[in-house]
N, C-alpha and C. Protein backbone atom coordinates (compact mmCIF):
# COMPACT_ATOMS: atom_id res chain seq x y z
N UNK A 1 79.41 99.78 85.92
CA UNK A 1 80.55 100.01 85.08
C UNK A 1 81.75 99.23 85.62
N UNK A 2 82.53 98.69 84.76
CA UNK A 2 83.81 97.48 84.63
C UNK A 2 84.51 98.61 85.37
N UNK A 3 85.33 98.30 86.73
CA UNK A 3 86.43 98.94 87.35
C UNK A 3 87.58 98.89 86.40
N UNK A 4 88.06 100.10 86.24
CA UNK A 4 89.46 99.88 85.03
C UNK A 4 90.83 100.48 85.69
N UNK A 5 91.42 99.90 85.12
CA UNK A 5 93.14 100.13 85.88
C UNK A 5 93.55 101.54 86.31
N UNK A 6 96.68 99.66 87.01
CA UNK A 6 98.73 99.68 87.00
C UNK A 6 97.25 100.00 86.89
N UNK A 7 97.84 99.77 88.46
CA UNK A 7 98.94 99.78 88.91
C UNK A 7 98.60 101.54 89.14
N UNK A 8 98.26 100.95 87.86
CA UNK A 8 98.38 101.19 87.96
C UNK A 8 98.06 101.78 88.43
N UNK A 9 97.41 101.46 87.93
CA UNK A 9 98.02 101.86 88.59
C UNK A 9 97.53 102.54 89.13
N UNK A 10 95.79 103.57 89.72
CA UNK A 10 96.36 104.26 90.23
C UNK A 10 96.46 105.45 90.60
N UNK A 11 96.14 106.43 91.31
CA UNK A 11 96.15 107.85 91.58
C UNK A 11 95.17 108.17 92.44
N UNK A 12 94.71 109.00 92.08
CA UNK A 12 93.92 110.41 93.25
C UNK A 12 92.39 110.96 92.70
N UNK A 13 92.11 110.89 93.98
CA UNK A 13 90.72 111.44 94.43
C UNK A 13 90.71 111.45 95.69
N UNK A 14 89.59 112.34 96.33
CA UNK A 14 89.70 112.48 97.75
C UNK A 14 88.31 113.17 97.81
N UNK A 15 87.63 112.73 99.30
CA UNK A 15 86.44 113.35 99.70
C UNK A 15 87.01 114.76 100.46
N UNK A 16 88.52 114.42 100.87
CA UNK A 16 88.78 115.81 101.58
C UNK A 16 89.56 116.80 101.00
N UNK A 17 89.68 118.14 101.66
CA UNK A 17 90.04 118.99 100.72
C UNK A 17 91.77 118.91 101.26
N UNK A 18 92.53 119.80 100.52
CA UNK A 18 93.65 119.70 100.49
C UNK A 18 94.70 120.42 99.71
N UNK A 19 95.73 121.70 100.65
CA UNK A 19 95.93 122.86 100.03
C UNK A 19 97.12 122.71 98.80
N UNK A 20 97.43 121.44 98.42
CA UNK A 20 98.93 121.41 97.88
C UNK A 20 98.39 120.02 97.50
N UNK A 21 99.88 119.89 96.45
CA UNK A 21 99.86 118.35 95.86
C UNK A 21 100.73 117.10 97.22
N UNK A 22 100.09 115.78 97.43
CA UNK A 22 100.61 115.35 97.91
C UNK A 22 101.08 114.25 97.49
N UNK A 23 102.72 113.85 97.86
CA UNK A 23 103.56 112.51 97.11
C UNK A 23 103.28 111.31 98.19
N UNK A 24 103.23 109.95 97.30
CA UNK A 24 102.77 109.06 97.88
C UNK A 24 103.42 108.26 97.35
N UNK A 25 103.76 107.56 98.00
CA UNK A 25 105.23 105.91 97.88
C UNK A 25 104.17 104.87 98.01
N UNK A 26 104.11 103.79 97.01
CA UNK A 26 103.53 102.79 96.69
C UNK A 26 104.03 101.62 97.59
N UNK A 27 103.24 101.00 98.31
CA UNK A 27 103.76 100.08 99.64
C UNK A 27 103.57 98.78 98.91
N UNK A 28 104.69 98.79 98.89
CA UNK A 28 105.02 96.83 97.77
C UNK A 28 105.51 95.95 99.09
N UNK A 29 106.16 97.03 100.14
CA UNK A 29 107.08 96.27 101.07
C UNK A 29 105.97 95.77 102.44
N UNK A 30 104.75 95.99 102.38
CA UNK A 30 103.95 95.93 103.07
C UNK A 30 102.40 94.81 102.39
N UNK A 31 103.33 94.42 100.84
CA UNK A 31 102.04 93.95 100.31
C UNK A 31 100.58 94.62 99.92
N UNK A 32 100.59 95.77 99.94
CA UNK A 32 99.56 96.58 99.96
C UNK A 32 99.08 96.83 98.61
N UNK A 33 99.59 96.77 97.73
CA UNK A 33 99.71 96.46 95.87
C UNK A 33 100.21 95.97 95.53
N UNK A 34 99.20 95.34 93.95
CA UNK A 34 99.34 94.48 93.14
C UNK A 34 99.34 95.01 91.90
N UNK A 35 100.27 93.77 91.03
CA UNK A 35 100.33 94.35 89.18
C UNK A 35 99.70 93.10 88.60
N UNK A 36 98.69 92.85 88.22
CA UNK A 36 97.84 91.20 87.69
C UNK A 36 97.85 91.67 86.50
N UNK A 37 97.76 90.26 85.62
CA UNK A 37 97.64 90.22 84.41
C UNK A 37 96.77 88.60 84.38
N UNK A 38 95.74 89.06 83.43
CA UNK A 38 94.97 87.92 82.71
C UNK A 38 95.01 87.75 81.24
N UNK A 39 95.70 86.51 80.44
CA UNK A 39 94.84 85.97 79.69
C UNK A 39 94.08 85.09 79.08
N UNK A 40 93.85 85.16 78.36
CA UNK A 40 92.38 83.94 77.86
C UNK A 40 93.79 82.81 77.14
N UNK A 41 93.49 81.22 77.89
CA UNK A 41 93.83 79.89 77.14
C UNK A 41 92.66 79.30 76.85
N UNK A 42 93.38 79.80 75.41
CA UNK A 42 92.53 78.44 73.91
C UNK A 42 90.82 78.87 73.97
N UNK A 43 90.32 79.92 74.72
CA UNK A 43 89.25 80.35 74.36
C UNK A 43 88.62 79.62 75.87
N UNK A 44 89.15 78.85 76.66
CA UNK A 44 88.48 77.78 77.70
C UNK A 44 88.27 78.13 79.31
N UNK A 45 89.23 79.28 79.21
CA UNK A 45 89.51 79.25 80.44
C UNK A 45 91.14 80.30 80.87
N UNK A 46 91.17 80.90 82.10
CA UNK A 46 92.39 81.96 82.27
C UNK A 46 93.67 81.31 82.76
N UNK A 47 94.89 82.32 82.01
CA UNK A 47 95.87 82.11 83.11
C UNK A 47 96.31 83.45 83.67
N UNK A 48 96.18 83.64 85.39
CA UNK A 48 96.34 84.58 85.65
C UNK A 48 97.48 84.73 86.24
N UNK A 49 97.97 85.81 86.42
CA UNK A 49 99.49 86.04 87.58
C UNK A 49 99.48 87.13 87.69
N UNK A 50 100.30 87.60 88.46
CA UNK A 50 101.33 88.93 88.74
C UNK A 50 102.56 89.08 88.90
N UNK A 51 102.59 90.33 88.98
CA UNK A 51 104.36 90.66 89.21
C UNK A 51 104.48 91.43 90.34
N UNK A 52 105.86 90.34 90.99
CA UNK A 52 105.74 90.01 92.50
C UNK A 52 106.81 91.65 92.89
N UNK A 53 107.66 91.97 92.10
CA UNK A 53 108.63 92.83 91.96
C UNK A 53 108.52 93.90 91.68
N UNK A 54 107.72 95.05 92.64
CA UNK A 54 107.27 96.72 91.79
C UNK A 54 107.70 97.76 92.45
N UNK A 55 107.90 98.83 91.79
CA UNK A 55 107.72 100.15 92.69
C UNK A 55 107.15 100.95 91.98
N UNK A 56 106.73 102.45 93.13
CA UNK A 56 105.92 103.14 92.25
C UNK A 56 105.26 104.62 93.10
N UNK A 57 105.34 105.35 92.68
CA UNK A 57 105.20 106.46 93.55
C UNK A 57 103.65 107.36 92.49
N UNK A 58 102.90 107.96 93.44
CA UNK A 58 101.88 109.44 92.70
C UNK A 58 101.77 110.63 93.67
N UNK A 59 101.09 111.22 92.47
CA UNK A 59 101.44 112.65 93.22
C UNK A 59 99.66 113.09 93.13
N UNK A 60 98.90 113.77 94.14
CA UNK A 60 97.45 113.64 94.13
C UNK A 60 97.44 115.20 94.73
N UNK A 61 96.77 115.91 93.85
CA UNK A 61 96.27 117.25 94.10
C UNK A 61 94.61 117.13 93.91
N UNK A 62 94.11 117.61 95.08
CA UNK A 62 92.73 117.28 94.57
C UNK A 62 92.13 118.83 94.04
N UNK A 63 93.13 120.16 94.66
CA UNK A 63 92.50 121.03 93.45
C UNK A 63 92.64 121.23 92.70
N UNK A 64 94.05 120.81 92.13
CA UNK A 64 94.38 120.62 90.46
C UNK A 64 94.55 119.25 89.91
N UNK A 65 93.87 119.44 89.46
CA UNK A 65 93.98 117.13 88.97
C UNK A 65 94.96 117.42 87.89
N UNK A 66 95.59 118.75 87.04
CA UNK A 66 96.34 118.46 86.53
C UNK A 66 97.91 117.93 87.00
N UNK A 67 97.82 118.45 88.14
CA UNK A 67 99.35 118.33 88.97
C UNK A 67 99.17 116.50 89.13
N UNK A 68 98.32 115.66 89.06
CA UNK A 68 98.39 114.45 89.54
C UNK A 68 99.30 113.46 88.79
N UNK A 69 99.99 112.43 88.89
CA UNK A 69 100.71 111.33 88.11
C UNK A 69 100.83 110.72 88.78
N UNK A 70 101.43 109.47 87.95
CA UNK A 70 101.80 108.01 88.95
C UNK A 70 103.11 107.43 87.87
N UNK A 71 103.92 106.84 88.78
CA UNK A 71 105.02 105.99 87.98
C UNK A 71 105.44 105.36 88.82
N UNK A 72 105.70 103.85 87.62
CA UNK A 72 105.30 102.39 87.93
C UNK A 72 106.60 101.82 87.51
N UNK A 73 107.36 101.10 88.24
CA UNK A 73 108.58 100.42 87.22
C UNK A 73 108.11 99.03 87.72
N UNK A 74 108.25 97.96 86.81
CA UNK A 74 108.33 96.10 87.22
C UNK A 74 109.26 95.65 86.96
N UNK A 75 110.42 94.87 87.89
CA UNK A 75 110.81 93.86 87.56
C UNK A 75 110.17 92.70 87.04
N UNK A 76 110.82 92.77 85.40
CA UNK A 76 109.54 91.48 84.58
C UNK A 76 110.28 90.13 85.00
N UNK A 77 111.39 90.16 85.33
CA UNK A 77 112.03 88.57 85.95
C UNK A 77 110.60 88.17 87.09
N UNK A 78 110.25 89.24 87.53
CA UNK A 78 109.32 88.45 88.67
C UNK A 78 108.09 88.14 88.65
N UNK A 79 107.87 87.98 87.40
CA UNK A 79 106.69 87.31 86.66
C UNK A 79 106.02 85.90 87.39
N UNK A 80 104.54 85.78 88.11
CA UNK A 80 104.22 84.57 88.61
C UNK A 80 103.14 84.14 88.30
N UNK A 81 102.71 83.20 87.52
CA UNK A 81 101.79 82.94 87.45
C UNK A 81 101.61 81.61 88.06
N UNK A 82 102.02 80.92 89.06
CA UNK A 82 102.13 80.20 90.15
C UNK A 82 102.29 78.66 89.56
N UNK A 83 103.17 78.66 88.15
CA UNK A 83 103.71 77.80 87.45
C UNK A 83 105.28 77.71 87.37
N UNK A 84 106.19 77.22 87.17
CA UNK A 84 107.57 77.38 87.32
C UNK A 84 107.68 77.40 85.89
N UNK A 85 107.22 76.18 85.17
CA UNK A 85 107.81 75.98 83.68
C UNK A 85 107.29 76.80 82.85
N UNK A 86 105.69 77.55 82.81
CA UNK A 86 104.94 78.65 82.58
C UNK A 86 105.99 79.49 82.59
N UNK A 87 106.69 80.15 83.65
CA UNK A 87 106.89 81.26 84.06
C UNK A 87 108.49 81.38 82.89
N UNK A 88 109.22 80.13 82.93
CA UNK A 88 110.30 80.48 82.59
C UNK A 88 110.22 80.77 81.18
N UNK A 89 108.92 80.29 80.48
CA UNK A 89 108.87 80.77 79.16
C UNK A 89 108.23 81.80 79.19
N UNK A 90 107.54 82.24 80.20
CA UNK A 90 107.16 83.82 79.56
C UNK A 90 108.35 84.72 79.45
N UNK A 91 109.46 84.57 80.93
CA UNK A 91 110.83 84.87 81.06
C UNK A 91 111.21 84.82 79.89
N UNK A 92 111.13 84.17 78.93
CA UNK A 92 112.16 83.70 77.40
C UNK A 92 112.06 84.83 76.27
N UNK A 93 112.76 84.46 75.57
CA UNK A 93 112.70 85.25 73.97
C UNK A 93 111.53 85.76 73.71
N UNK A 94 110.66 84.60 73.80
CA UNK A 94 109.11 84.41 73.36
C UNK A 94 107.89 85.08 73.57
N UNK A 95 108.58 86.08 74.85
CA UNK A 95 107.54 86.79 75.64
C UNK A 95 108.36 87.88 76.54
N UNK A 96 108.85 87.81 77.53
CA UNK A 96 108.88 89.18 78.11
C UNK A 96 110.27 89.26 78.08
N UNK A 97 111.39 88.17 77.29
CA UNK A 97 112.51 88.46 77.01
C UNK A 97 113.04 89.50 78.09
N UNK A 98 113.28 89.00 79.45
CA UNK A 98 113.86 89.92 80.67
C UNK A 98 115.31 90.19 80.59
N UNK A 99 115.93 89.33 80.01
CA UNK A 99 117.75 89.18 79.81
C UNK A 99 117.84 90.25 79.31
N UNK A 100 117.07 90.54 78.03
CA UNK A 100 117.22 92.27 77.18
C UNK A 100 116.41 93.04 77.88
N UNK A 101 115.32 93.02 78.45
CA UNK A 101 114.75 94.04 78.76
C UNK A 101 114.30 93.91 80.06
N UNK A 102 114.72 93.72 81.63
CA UNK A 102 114.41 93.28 82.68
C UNK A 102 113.48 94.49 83.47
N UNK A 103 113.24 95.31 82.59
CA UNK A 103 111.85 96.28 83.48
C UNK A 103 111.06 96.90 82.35
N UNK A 104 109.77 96.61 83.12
CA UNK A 104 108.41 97.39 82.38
C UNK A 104 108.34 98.59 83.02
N UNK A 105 107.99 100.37 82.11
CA UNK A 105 107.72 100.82 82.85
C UNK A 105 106.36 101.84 82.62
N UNK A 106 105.19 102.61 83.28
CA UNK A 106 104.55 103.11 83.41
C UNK A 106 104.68 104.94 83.79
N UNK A 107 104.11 106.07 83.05
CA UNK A 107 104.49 107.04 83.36
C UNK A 107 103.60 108.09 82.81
N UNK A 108 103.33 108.71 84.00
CA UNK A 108 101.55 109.19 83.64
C UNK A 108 102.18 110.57 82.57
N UNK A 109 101.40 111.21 81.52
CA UNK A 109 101.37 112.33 80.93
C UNK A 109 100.08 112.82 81.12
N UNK A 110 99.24 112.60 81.25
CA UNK A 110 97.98 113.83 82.05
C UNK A 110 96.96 113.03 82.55
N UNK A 111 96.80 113.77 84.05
CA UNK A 111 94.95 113.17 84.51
C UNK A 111 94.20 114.08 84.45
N UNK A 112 92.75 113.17 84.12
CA UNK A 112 91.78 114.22 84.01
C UNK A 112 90.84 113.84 85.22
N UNK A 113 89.99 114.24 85.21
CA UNK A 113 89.11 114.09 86.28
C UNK A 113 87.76 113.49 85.42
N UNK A 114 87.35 112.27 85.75
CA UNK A 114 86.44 111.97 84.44
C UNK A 114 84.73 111.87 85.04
N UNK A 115 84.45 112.04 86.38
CA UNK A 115 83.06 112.27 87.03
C UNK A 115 83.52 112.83 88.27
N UNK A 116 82.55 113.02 89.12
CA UNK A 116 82.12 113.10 90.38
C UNK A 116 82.09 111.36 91.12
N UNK A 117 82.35 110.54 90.72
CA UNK A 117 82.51 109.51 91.41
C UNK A 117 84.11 109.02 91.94
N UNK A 118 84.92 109.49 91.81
CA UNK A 118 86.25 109.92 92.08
C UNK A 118 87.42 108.92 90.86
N UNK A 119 86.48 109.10 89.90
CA UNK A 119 87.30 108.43 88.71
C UNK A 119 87.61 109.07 87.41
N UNK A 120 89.31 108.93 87.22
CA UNK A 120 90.06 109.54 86.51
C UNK A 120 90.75 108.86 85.05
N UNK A 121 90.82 109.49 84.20
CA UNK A 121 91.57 109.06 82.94
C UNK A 121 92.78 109.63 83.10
N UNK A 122 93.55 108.52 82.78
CA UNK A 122 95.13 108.21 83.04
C UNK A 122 95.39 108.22 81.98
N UNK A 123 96.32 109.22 80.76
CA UNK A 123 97.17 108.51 79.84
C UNK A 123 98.83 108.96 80.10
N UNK A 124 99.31 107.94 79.57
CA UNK A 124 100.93 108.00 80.01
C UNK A 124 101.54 106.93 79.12
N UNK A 125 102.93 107.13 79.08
CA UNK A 125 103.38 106.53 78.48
C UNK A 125 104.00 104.73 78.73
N UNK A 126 103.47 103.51 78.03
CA UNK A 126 103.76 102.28 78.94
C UNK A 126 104.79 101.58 78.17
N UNK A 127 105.83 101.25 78.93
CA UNK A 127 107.29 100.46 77.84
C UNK A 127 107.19 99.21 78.47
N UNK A 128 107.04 98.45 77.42
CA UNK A 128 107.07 96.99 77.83
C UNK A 128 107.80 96.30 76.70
N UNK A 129 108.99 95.18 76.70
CA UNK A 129 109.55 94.60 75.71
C UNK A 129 110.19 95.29 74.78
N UNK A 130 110.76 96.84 75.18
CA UNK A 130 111.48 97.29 75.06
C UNK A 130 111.10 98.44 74.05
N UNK A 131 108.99 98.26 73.98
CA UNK A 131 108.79 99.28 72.90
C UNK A 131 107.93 99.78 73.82
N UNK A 132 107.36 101.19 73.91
CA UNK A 132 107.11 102.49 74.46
C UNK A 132 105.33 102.86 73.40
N UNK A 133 104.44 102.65 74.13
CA UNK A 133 103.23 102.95 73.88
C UNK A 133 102.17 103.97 74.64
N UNK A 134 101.72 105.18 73.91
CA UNK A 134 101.11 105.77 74.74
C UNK A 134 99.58 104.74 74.86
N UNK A 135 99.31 104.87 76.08
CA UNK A 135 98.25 103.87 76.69
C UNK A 135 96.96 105.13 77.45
N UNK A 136 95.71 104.91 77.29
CA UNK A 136 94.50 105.65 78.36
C UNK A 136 94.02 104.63 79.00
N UNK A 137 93.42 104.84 80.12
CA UNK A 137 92.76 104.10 81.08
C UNK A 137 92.27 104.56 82.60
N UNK A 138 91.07 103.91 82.78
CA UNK A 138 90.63 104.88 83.79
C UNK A 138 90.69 104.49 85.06
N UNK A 139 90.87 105.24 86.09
CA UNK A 139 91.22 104.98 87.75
C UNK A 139 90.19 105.09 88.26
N UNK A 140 89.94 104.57 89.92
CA UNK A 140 88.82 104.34 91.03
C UNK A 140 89.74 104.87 92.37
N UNK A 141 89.25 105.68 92.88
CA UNK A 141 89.37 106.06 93.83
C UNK A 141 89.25 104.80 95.11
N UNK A 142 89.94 103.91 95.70
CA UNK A 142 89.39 102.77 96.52
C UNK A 142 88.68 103.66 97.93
N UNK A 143 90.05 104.52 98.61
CA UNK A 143 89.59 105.65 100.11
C UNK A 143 91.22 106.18 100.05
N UNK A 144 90.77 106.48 101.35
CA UNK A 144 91.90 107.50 101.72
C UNK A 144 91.56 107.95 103.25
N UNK A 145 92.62 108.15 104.13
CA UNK A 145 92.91 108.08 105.63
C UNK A 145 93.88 107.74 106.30
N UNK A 146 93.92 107.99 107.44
CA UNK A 146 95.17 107.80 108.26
C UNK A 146 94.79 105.88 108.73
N UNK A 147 96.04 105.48 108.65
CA UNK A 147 96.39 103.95 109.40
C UNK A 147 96.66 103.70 111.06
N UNK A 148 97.14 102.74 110.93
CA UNK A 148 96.79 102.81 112.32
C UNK A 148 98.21 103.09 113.48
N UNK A 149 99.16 103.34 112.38
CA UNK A 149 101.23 103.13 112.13
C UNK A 149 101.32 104.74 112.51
N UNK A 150 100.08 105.92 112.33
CA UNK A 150 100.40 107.19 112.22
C UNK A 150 100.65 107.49 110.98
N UNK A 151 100.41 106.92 109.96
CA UNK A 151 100.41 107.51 108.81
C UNK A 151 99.53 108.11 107.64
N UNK A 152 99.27 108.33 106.64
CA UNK A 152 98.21 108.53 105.75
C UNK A 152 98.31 108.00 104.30
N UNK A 153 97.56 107.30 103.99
CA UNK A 153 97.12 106.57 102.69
C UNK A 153 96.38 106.53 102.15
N UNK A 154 96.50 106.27 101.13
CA UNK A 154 95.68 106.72 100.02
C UNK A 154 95.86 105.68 98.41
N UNK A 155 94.68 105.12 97.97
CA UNK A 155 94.16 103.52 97.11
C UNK A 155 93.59 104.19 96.08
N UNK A 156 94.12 103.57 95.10
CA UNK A 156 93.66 103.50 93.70
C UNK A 156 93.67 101.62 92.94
N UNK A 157 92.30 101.62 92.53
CA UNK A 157 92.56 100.27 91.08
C UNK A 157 91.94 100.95 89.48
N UNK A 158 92.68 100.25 89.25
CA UNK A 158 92.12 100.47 87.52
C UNK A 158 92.68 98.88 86.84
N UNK A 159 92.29 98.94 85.31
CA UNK A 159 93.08 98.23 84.50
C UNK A 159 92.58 98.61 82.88
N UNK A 160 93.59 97.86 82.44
CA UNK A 160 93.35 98.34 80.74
C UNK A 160 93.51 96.84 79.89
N UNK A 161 93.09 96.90 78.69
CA UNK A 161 93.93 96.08 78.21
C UNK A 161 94.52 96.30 77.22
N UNK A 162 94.87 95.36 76.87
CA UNK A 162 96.52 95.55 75.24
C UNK A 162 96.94 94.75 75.01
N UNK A 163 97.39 94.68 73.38
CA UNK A 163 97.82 93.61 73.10
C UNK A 163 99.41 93.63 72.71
N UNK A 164 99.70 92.47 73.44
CA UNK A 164 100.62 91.80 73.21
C UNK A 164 102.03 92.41 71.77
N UNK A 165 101.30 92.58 71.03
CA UNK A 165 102.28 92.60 69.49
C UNK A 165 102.02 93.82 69.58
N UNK A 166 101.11 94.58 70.08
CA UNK A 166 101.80 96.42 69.85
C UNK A 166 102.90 96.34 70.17
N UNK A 167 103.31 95.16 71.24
CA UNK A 167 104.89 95.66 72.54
C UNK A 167 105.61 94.42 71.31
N UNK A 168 105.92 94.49 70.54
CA UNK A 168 106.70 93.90 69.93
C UNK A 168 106.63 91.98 69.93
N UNK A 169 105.46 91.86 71.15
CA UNK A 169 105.35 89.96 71.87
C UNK A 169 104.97 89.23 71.00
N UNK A 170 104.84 88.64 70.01
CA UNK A 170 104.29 87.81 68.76
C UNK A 170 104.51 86.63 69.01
N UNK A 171 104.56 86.29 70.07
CA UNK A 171 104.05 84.92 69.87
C UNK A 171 102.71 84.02 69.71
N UNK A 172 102.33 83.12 68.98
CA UNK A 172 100.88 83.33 68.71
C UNK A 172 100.48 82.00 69.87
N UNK A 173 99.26 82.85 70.46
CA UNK A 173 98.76 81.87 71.62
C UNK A 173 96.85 81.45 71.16
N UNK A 174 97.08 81.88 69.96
CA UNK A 174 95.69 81.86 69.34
C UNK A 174 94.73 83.18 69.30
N UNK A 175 93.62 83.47 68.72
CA UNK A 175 93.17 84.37 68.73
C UNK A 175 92.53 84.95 69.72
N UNK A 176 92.10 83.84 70.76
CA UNK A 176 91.82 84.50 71.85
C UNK A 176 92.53 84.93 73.03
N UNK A 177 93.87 85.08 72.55
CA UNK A 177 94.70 85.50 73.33
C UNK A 177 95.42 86.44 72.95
N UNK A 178 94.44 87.48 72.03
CA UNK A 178 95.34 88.72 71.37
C UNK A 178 95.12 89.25 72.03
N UNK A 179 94.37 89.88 72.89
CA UNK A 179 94.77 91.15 74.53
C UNK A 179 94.99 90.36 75.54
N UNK A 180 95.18 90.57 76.35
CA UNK A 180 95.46 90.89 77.81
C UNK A 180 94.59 91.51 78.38
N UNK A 181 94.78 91.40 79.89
CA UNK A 181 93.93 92.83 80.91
C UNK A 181 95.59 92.52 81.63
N UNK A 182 95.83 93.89 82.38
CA UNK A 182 96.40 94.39 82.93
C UNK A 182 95.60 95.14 84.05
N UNK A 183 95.88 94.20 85.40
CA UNK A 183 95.28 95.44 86.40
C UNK A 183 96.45 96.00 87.67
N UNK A 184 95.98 97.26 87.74
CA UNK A 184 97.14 97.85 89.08
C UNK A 184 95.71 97.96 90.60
N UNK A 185 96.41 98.11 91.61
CA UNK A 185 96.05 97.76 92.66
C UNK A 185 97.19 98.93 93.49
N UNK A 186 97.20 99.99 93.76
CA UNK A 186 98.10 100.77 94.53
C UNK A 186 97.59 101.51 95.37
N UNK A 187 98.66 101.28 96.63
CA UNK A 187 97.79 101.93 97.95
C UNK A 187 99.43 102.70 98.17
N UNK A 188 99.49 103.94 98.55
CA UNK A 188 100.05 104.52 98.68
C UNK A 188 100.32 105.17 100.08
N UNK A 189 101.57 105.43 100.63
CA UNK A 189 102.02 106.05 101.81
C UNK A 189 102.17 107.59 101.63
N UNK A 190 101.67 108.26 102.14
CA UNK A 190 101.79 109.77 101.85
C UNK A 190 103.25 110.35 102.58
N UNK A 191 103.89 110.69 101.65
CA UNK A 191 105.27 111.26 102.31
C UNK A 191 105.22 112.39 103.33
């Protein structure tokens, strides 16, 4: 089965037990997560990037998976897809229009617990380009444990995809470039 997402994104499972919900700060400042995005050019071949600019915190109860969430904000100025002239037009009108709307954001409304393999359905609400879509998608447990700093952490990946013109983006890049994938990558610091 296709690993599915953002960031998100993201969340909780655990082999160990654990009497309370625990909050976890998303380590951007350590490089430890990623926000990627792929899509398909002209049917031939990808252009991929990320966004270099995130924060993002969850909350992981492993005896109530209802208590769990995650929230994700992006700076969309920091859009890379390791092109300059690429980048400044996605920056533009044309696409992630950052001048009006300089953050994407992510915001869980319920997890479920979707097997015994420590993978969860995420839906929440996702604002991108200034329009607000409820989005589902399912999480992977990566691990969870103490580092080597004295601390405890705890990894989630998933991804989803979506298109473009739900979020208002119409610019036409051809038909094989009506979704996207969106993937999150978050490893979390336990407060």
């Amino acid at each position: 089965m296709k690993r599915t997402l953002i960031a998100a994104a993201m969340l909780l499972v655990t082999s160990q037990t654990y009497a309370a919900a625990e909050t976890y700060v998303v380590d951007t400042k350590g490089m430890h997560a990623s926000i990627n995005f792929k899509i398909d050019h002209l049917g031939y071949s990808w252009v991929v990037g990320r966004f270099n600019d995130f924060k993002g915190s969850f909350v992981f109860d492993e005896d109530d998976v209802a208590n769990n969430s995650v929230e994700v904000t992006i700076n969309t100025s920091s859009v890379d897809s390791n092109h300059a002239e690429r980048d400044r037009h996605v920056r533009s009108e044309d696409f992630l229009n950052v001048k009006k709307f300089p953050e994407a954001s992510f915001k869980s409304t319920s997890v479920t617990k979707d097997d015994d393999e420590g993978e969860y359905k995420v839906k929440g609400d996702l604002t991108l380009h200034g329009v607000t879509k409820q989005v589902e998608f399912e999480i992977e447990e990566v691990g969870a444990g103490k580092d080597p700093w004295g601390g405890y952490r705890r990894g989630f990946e998933g991804e989803m995809t979506l298109k473009p013109s739900d979020f208002g983006i119409n610019y036409d890049l051809g038909p094989a470039a009506a979704t996207m994938e969106l993937e999150f990558i978050l490893e979390g610091v336990k407060q």
